[in-house]
N, C-alpha and C. Protein backbone atom coordinates (compact mmCIF):
# COMPACT_ATOMS: atom_id res chain seq x y z
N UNK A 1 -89.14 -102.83 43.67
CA UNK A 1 -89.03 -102.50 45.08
C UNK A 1 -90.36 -101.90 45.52
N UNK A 2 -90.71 -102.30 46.50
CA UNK A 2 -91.90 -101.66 47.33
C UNK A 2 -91.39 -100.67 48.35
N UNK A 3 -92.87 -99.97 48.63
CA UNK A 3 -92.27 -98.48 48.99
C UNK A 3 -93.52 -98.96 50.37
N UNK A 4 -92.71 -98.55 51.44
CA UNK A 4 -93.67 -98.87 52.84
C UNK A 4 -94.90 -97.17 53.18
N UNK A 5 -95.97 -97.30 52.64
CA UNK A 5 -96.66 -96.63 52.90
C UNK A 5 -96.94 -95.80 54.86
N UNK A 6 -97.21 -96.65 55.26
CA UNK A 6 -97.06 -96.72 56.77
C UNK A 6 -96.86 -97.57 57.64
N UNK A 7 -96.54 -97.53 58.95
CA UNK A 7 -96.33 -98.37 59.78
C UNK A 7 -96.87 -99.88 59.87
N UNK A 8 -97.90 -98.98 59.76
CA UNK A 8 -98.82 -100.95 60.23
C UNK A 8 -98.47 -101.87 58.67
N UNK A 9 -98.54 -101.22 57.61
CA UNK A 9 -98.03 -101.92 56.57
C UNK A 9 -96.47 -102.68 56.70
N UNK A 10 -95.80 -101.88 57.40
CA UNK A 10 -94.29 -102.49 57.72
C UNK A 10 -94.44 -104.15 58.89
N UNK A 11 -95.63 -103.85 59.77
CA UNK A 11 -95.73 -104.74 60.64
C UNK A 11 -96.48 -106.14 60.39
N UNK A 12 -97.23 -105.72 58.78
CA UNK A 12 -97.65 -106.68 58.21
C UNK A 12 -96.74 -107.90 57.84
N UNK A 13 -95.28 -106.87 56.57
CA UNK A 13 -94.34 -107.95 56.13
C UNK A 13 -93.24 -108.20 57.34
N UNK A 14 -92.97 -107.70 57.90
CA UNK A 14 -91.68 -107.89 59.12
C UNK A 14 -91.28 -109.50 59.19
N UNK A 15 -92.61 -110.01 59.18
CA UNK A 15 -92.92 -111.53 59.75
C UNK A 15 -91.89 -112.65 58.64
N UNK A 16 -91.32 -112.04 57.35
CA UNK A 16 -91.03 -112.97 56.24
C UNK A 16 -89.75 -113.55 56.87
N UNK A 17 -89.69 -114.77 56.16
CA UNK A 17 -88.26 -115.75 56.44
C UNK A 17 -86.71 -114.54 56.57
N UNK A 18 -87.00 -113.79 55.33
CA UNK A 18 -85.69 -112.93 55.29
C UNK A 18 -86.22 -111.49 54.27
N UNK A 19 -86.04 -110.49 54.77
CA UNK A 19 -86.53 -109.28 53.57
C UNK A 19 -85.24 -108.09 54.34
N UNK A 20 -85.34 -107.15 53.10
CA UNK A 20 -84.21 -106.14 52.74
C UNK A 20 -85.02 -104.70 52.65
N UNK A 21 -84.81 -103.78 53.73
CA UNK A 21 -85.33 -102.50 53.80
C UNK A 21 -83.77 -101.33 53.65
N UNK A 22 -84.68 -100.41 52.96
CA UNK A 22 -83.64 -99.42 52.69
C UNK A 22 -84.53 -98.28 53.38
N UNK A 23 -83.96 -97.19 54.38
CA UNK A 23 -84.70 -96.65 55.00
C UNK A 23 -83.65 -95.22 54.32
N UNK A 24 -84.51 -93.85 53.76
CA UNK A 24 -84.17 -93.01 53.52
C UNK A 24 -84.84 -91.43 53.59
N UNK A 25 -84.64 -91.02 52.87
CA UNK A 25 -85.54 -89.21 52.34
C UNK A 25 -85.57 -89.05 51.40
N UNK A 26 -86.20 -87.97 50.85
CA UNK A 26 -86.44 -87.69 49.41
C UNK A 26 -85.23 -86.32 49.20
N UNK A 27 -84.92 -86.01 49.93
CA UNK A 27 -84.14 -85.09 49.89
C UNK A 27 -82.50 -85.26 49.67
N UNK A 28 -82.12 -86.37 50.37
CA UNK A 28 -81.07 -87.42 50.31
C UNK A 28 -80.39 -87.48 49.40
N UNK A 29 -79.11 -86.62 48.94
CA UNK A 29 -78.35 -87.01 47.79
C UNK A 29 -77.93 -88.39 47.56
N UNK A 30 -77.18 -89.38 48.63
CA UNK A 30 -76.75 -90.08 48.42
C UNK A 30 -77.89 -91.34 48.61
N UNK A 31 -78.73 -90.69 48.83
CA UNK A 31 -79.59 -92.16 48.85
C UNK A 31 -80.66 -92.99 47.33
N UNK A 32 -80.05 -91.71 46.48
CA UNK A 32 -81.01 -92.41 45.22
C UNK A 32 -79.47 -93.82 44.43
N UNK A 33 -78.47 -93.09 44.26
CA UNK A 33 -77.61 -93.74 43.75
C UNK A 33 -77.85 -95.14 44.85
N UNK A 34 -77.89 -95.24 46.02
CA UNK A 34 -77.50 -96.24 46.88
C UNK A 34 -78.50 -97.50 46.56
N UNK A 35 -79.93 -96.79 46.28
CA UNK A 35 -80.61 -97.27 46.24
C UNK A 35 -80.47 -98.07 44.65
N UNK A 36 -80.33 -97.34 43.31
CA UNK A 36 -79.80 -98.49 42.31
C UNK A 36 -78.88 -99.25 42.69
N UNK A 37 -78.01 -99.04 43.59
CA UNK A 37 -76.61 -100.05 43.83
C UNK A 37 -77.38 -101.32 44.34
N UNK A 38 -77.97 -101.10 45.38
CA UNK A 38 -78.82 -101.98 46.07
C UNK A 38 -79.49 -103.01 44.94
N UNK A 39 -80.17 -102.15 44.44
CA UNK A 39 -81.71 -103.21 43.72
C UNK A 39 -80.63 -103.72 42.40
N UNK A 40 -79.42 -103.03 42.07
CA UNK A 40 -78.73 -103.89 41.16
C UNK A 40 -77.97 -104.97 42.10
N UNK A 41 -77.61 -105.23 43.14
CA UNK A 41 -76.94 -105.82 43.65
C UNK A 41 -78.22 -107.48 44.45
N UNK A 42 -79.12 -107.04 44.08
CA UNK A 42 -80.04 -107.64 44.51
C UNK A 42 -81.28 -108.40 43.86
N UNK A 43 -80.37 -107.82 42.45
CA UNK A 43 -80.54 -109.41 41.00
C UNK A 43 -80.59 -110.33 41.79
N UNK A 44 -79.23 -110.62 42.25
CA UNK A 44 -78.40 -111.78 42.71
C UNK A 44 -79.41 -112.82 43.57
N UNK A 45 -80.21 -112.15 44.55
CA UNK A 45 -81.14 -112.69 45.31
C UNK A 45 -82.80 -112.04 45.20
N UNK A 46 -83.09 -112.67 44.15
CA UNK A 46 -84.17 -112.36 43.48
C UNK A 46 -85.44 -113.02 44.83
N UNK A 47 -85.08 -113.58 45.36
CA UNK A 47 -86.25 -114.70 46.36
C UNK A 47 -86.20 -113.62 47.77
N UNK A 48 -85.46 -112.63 47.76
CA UNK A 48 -85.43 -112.26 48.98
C UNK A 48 -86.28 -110.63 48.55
N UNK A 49 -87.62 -110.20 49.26
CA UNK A 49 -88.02 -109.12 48.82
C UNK A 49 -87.39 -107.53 49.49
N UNK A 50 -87.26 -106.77 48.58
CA UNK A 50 -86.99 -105.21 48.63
C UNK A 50 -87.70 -104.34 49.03
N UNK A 51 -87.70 -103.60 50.39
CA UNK A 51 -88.62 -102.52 50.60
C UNK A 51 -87.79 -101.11 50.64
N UNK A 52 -88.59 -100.20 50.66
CA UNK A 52 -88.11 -98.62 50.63
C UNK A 52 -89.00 -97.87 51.90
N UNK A 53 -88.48 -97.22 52.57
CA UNK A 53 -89.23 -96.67 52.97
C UNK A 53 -89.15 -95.36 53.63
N UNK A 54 -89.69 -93.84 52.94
CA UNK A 54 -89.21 -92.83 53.19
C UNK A 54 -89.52 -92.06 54.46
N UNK A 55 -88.73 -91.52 55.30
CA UNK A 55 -88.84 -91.34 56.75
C UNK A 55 -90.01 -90.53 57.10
N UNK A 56 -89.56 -89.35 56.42
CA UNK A 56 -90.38 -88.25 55.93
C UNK A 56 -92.19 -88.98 55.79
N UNK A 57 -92.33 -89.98 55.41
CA UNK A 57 -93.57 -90.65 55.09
C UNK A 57 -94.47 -91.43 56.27
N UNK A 58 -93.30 -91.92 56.88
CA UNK A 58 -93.81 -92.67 57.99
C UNK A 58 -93.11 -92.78 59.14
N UNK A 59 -93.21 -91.08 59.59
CA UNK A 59 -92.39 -90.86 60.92
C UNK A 59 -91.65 -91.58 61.97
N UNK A 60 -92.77 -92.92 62.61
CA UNK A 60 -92.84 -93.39 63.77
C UNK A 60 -91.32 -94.60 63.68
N UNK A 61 -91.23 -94.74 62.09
CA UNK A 61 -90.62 -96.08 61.94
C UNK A 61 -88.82 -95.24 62.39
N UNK A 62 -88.46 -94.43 62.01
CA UNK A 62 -87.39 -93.54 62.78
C UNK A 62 -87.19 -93.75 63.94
N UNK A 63 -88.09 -94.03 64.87
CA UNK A 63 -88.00 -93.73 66.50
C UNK A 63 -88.28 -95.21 66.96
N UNK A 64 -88.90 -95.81 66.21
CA UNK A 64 -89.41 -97.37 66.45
C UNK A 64 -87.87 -98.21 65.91
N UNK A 65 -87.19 -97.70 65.17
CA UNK A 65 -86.07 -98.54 64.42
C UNK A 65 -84.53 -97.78 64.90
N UNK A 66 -84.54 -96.41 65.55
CA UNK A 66 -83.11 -96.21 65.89
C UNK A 66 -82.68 -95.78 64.24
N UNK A 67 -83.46 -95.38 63.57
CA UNK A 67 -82.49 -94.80 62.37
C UNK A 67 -82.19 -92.80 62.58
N UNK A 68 -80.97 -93.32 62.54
CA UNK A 68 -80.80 -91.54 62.71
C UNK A 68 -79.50 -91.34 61.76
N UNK A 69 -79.65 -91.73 60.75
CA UNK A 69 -78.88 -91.35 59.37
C UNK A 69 -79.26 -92.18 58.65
N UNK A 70 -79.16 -91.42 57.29
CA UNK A 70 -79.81 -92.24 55.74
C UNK A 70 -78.50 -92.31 54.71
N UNK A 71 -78.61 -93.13 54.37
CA UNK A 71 -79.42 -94.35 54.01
C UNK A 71 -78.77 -95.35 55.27
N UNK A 72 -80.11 -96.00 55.55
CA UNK A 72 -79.80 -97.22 56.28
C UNK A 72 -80.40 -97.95 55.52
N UNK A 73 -79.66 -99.43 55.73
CA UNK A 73 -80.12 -100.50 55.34
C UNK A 73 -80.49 -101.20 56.58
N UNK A 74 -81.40 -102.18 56.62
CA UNK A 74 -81.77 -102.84 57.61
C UNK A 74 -82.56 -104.44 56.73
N UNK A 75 -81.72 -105.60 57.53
CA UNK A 75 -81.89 -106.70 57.16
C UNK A 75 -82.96 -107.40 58.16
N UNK A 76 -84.02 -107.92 58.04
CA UNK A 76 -85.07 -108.80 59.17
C UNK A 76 -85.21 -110.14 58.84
N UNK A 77 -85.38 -110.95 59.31
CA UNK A 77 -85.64 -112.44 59.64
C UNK A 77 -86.69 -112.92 60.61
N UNK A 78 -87.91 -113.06 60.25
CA UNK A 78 -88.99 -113.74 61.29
C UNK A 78 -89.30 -112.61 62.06
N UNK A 79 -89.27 -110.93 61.73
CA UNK A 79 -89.30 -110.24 62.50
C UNK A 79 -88.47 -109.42 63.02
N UNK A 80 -87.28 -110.03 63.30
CA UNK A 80 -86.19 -109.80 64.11
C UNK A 80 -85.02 -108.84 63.32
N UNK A 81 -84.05 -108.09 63.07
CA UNK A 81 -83.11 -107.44 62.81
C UNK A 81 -81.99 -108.13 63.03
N UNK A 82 -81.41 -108.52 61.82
CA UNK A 82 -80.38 -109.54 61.75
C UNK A 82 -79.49 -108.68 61.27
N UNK A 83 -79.29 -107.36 60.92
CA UNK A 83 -78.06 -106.61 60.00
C UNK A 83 -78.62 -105.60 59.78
N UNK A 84 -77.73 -104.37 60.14
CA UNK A 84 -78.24 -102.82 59.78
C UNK A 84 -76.58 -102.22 59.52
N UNK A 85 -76.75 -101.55 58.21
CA UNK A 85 -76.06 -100.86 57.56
C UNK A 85 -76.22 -99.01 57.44
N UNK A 86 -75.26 -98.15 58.12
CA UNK A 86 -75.76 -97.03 58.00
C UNK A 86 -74.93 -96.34 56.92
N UNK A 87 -75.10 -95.31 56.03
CA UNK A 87 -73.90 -94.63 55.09
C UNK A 87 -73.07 -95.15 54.40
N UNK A 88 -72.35 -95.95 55.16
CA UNK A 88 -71.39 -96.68 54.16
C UNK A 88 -71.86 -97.83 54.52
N UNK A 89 -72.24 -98.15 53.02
CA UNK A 89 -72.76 -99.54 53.28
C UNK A 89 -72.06 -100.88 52.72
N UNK A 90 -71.51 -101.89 53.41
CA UNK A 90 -70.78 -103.04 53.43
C UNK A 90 -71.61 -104.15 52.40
N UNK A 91 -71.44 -104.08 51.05
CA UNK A 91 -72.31 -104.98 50.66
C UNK A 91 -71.72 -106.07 50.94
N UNK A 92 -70.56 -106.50 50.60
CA UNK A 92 -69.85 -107.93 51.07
C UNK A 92 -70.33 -107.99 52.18
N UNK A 93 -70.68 -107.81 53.07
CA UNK A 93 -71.51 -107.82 54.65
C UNK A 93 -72.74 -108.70 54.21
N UNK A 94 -73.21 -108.03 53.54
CA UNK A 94 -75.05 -108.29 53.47
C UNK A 94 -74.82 -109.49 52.26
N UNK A 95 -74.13 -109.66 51.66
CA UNK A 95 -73.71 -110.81 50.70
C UNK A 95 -73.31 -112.35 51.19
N UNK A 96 -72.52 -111.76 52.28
CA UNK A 96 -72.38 -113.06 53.15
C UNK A 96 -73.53 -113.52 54.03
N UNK A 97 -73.64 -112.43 54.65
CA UNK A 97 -75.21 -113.28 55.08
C UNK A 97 -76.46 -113.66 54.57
N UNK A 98 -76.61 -113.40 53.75
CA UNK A 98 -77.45 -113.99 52.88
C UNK A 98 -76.94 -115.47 52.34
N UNK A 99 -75.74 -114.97 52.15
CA UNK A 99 -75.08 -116.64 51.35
C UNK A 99 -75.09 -117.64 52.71
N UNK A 100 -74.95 -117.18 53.79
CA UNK A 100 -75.19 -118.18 54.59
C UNK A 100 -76.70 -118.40 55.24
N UNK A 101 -77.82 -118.07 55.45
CA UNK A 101 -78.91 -117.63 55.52
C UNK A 101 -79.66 -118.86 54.14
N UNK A 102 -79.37 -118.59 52.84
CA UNK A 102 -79.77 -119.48 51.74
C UNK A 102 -79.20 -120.31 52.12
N UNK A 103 -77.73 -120.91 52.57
CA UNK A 103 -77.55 -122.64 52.28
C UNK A 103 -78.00 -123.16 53.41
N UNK A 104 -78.44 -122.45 54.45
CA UNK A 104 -79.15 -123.50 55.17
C UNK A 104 -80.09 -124.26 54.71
């Protein structure tokens, strides 16, 4: 998993076919466990890349993205925000779309 240093680095990859951000804190109890659930759950789709990115690190992306609880997940496509997961996170959610997303 890659860890988003700053902003403009986020605006670099945004652009990919399909990528998987986990937006959190370091302080965050529940966000370290979430985060193995994730990157184990995400064997499965090895072609689709993993980012991290801690709030605390790169302020702006909080206020630029509407995250106001951690862990969020947030799914992009060509840019765009195709799926955001806050706290409880629905993996059968993010499983299906992906499964439909790949057989196209």
């Amino acid at each position: 998993m890659n860890t988003i240093q700053n902003y403009e680095e986020f605006q670099t990859i945004i652009n990919q076919d399909l990528m998987i951000l986990i937006a959190k804190t370091k302080t965050c109890a529940v966000c370290k466990p979430l985060t193995d659930k994730l990157l184990q759950f995400m064997n499965k789709y090895d072609s689709i890349p993993v980012y991290q990115v801690y709030l605390e690190d790169v302020l702006i992306f909080q206020g630029q993205h509407l995250v106001f609880t951690v862990p969020t997940i947030l799914v992009f496509s060509n840019g765009q925000e195709i799926l955001r997961e806050s706290r409880f996170i629905d993996f059968s959610k993010i499983e299906r779309l992906f499964d439909i997303y790949l057989s196209q």
